[in-house]
Protein backbone atom coordinates (compact mmCIF):
# COMPACT_ATOMS: atom_id res chain seq x y z
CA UNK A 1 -4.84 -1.29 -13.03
CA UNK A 2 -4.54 -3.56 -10.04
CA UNK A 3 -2.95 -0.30 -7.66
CA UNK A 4 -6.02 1.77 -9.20
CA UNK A 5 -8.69 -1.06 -7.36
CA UNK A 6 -6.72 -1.27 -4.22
CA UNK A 7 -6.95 2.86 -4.10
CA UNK A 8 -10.33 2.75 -5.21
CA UNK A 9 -11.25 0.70 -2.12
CA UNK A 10 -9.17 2.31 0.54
CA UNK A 11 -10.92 5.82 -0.93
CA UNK A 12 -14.30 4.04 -0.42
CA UNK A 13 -13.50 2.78 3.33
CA UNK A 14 -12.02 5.75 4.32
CA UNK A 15 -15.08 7.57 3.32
CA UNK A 16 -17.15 4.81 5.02
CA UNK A 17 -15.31 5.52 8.33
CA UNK A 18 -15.50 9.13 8.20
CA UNK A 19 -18.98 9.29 8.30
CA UNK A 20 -20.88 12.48 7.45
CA UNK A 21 -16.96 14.40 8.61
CA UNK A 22 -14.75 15.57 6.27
CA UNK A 23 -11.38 13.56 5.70
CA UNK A 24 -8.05 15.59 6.68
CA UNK A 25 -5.14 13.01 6.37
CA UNK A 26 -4.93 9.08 5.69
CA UNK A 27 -2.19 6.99 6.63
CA UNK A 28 -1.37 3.48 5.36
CA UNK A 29 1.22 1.07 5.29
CA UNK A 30 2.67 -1.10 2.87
CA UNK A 31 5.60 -3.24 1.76
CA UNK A 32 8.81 -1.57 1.03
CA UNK A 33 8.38 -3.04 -2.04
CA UNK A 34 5.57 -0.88 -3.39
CA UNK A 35 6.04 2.20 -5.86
CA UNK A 36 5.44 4.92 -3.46
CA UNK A 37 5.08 7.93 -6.30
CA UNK A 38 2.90 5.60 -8.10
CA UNK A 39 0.48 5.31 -5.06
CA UNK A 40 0.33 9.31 -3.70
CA UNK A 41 -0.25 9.72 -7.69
CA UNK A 42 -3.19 7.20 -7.43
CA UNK A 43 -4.42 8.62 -4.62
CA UNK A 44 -4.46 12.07 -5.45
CA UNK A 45 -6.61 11.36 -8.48
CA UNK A 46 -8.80 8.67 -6.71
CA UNK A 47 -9.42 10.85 -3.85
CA UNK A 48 -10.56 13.98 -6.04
CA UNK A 49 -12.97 11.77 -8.05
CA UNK A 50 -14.47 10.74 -4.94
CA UNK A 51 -14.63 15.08 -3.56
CA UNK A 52 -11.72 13.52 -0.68
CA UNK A 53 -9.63 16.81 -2.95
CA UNK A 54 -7.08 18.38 -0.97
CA UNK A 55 -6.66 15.27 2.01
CA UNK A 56 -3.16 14.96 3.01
CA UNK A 57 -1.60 11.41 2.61
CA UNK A 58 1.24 9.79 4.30
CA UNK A 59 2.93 5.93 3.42
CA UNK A 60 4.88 4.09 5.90
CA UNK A 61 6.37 1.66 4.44
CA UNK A 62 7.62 -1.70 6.27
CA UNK A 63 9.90 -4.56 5.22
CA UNK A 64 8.57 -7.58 3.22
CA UNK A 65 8.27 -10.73 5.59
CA UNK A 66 9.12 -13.98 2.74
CA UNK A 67 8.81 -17.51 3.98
CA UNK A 68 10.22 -20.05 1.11
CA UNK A 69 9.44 -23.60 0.07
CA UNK A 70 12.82 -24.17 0.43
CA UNK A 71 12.67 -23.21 4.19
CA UNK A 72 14.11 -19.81 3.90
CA UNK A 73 12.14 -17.44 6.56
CA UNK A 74 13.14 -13.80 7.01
CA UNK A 75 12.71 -10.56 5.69
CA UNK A 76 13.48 -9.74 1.67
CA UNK A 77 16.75 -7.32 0.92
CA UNK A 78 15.74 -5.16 -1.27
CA UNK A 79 17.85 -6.52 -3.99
CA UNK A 80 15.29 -9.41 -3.81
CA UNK A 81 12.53 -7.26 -5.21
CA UNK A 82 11.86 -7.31 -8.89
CA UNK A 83 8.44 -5.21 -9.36
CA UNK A 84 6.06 -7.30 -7.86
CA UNK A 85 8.49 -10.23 -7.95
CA UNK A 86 10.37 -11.60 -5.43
CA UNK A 87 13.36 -13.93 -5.50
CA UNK A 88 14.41 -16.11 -2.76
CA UNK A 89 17.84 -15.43 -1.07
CA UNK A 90 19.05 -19.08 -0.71
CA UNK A 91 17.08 -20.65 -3.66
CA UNK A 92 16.70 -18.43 -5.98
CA UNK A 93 12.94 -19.22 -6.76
CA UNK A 94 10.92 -15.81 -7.87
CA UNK A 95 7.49 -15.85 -6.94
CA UNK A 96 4.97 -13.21 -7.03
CA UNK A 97 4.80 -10.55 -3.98
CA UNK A 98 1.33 -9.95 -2.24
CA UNK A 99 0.35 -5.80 -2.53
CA UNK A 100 -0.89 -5.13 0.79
CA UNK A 101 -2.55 -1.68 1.52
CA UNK A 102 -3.04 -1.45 5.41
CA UNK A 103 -5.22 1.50 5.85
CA UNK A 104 -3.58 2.68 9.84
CA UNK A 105 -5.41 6.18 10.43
CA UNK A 106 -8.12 8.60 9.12
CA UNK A 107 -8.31 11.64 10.59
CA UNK A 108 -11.34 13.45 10.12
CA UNK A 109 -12.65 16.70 11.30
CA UNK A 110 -14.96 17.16 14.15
C-alpha cells in the first residue's frame, strides 16, 4: 500500500503542474532497487482514476547511494538488495531502503 500513496501523490502533482493542459508523458526516477512492473502497474490504474488515462510513462532508474555505520560509503550491488532491504557489503547489517519517487518531467500539451 505504501507504492499506491507515493503514486497517488506523484498523480496529484503532476496534475498540479499541468495546469488546465492535458498530461502526455511523465518521467521519474528511482532506485534500481524499486519493482519497476509494480510501479507502471500502479500508475496505470492511479492515473485512470484520476482521467490522466492513456499518459505515457517512462522510469529511469539510478543506483542506490548506501552510507553505513560501519563506515562503508558507496553504491549497493544489486545482490545487496533484499525488497526494500538492504545489506551492507563489509558488515553485513540490513537496514531498510528509502523509496524515492523523483518526479523529472511532465509533458503536457499546449
Amino acid at each position: 500500500m505504501h507504492e499506491y500513496s507515493l503514486v497517488t501523490e506523484l498523480v496529484e502533482e503532476c496534475q498540479r503542474r499541468a495546469g488546465q493542459r492535458r498530461v502526455r508523458s511523465v518521467t521519474v526516477r528511482c532506485p534500481v532497487t524499486v519493482d519497476r512492473l509494480e510501479l507502471k502497474t500502479l500508475f496505470v490504474a492511479v492515473s485512470t482514476e484520476h482521467h490522466m488515462a492513456g499518459v505515457r510513462f517512462e522510469i529511469e532508474t539510478v543506483n542506490t547511494p548506501w552510507r553505513c555505520t560501519c563506515g562503508y560509503e558507496g553504491e549497493l550491488p544489486p545482490e545487496a538488495h533484499v525488497g526494500h532491504l538492504a545489506v551492507c557489503p563489509r558488515c553485513s547489517v540490513v537496514q531498510p531502503l528509502e523509496d524515492v519517487l523523483e518526479l523529472v518531467a511532465v509533458d503536457t500539451e499546449t
